[in-house]
N, C-alpha and C. Protein backbone atom coordinates (compact mmCIF):
# COMPACT_ATOMS: atom_id res chain seq x y z
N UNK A 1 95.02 82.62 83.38
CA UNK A 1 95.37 83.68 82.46
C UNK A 1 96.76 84.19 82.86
N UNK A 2 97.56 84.06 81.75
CA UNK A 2 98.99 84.90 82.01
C UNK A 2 98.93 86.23 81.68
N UNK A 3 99.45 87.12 82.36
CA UNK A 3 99.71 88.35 82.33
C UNK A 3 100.97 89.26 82.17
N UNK A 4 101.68 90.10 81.40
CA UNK A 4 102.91 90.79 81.53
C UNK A 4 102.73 91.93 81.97
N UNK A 5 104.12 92.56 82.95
CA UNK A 5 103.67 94.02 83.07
C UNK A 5 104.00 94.75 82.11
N UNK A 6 103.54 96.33 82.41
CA UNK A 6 103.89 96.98 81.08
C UNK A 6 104.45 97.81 81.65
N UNK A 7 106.01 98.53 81.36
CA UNK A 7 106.56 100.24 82.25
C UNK A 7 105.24 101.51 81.85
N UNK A 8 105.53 101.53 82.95
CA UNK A 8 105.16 102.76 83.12
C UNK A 8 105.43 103.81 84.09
N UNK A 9 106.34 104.72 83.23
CA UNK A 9 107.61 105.83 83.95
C UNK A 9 108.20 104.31 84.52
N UNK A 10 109.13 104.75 85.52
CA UNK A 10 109.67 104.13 86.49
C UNK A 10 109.26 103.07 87.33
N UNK A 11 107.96 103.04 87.05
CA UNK A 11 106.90 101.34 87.64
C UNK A 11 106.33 100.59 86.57
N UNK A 12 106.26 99.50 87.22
CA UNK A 12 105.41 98.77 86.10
C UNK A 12 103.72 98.18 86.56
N UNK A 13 103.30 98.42 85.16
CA UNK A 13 101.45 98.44 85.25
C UNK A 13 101.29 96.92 85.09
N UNK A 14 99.94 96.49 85.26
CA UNK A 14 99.34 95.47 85.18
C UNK A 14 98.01 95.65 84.52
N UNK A 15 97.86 95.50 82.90
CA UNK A 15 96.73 96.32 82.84
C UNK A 15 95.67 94.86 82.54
N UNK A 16 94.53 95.28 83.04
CA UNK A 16 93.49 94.37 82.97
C UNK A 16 92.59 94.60 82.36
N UNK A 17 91.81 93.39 81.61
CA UNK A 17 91.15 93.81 80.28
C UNK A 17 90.18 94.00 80.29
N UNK A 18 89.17 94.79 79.78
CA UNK A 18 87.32 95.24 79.71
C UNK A 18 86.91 94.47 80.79
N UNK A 19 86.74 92.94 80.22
CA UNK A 19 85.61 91.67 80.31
C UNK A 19 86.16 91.24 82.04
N UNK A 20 87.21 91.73 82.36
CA UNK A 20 87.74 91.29 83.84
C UNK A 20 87.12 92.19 85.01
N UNK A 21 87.57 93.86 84.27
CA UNK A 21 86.98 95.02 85.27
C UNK A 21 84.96 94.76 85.39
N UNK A 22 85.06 94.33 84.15
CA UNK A 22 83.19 94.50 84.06
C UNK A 22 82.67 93.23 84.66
N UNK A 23 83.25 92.36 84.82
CA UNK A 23 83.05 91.23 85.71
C UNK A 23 83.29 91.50 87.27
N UNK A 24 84.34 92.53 87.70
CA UNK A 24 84.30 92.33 89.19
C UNK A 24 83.75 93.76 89.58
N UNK A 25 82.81 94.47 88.57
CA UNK A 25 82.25 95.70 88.47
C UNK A 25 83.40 96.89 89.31
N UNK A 26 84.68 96.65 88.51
CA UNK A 26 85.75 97.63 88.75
C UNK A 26 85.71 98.73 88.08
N UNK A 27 86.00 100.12 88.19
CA UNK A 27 86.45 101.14 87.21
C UNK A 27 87.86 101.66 88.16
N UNK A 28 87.77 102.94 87.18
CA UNK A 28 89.01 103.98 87.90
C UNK A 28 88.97 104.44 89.19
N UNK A 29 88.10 104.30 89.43
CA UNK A 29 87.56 104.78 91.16
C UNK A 29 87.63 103.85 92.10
N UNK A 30 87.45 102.41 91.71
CA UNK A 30 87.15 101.68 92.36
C UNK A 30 88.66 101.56 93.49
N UNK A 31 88.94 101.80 94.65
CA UNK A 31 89.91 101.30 95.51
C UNK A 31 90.42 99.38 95.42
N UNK A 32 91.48 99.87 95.44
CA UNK A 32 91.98 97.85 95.24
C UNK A 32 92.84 97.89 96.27
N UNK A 33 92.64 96.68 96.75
CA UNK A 33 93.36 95.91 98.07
C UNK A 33 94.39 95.64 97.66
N UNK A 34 95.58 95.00 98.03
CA UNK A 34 96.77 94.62 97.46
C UNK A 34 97.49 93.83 98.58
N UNK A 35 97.20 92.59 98.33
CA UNK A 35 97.45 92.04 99.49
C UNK A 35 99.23 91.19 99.22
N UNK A 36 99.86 90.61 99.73
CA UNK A 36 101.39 89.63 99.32
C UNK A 36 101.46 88.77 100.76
N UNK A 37 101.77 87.42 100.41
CA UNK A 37 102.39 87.13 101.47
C UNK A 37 104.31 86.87 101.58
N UNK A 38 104.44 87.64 100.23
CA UNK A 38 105.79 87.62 100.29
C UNK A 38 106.19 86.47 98.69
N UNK A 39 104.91 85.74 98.41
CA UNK A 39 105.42 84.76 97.46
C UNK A 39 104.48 85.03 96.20
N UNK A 40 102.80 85.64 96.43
CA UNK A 40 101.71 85.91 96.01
C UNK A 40 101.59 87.14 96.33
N UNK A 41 100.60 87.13 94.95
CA UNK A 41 100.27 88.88 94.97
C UNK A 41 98.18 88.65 94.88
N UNK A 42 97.67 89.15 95.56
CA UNK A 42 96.58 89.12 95.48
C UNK A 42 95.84 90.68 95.28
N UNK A 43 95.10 91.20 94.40
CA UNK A 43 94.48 92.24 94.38
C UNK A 43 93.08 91.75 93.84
N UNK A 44 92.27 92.90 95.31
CA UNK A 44 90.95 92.41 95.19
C UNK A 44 90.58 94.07 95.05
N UNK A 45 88.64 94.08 94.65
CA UNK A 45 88.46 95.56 94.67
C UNK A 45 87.98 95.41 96.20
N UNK A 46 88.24 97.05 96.82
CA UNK A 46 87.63 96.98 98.27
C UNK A 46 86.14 97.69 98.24
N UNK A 47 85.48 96.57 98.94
CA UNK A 47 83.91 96.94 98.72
C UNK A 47 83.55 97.76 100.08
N UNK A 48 82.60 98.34 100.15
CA UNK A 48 81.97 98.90 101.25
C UNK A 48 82.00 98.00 102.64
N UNK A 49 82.22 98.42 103.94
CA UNK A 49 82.13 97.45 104.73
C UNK A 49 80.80 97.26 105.26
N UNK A 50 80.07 98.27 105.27
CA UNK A 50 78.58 98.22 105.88
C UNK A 50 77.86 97.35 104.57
N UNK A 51 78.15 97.27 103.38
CA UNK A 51 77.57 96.79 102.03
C UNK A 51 77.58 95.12 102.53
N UNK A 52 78.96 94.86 102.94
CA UNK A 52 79.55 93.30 103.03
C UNK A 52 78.59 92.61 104.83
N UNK A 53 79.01 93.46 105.87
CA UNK A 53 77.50 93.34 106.67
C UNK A 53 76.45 92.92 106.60
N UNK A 54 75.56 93.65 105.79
CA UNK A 54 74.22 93.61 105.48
C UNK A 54 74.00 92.59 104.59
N UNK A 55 75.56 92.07 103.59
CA UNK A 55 74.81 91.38 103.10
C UNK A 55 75.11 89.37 103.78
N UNK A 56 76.00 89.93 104.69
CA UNK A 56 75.97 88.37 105.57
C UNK A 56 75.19 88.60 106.62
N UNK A 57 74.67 88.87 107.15
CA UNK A 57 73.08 89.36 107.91
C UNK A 57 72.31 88.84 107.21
N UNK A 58 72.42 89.05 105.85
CA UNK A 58 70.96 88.43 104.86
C UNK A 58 71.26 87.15 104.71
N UNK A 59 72.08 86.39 104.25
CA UNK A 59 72.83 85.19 103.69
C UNK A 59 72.55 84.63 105.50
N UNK A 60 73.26 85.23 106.43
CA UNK A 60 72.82 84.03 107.77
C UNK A 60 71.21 83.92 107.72
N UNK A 61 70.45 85.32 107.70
CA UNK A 61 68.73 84.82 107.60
C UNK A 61 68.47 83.68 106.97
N UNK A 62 68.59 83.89 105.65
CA UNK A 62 68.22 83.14 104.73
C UNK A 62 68.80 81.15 104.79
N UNK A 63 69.72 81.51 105.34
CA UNK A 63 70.25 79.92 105.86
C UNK A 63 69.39 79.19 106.76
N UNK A 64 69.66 80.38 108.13
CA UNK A 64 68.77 79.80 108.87
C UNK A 64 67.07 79.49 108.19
N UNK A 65 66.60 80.07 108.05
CA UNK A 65 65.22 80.29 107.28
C UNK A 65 64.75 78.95 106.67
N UNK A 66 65.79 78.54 105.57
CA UNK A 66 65.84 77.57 104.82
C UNK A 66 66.83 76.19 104.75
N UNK A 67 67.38 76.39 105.91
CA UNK A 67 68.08 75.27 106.44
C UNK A 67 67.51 74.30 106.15
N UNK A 68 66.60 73.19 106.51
CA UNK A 68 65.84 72.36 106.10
C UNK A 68 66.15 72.24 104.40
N UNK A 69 65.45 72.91 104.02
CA UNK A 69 65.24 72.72 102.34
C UNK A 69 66.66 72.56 101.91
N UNK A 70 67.70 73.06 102.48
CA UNK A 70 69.23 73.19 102.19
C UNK A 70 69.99 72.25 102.26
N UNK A 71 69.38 71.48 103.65
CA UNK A 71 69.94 70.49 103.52
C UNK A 71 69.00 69.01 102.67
N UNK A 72 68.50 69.14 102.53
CA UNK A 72 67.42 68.33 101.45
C UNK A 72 68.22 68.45 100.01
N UNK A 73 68.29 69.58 99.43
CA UNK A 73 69.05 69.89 98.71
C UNK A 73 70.68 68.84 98.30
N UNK A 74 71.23 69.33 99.41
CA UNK A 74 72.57 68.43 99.09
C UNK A 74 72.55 67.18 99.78
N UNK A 75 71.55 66.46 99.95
CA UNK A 75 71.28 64.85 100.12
C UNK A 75 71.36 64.78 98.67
């Protein structure tokens, strides 16, 4: 997807559309990361860190747990 900015005052916006925010369950509140390595621009929303924890705590259980079947799976 190509994108243009738009002015606004003295900066320019990046505005993003319904179906994008409601996909990465963004609003006005939501805090965004803004990452560059000088060539790229990356903006992510920033999620809870105890949220992101708990939920690779669950995801390692569940690996381990089902390891077997997992790898059965991608044979």
């Amino acid at each position: 997807m190509i994108k243009t900015l738009t002015k606004h005052g003295d900066s320019l916006a990046l505005i993003l559309d319904k179906p994008i925010l409601e996909l990465l369950n963004i609003d006005e509140d939501t805090p965004i990361s803004v990452i560059t390595d000088g060539r790229t621009l990356t903006l992510s929303p920033e999620f809870d860190l105890k949220r992101n924890e708990k939920l690779t705590r669950i995801r390692t259980k569940i690996n381990k747990k089902y390891e077997t079947t997992f790898n059965k799976l991608a044979d």
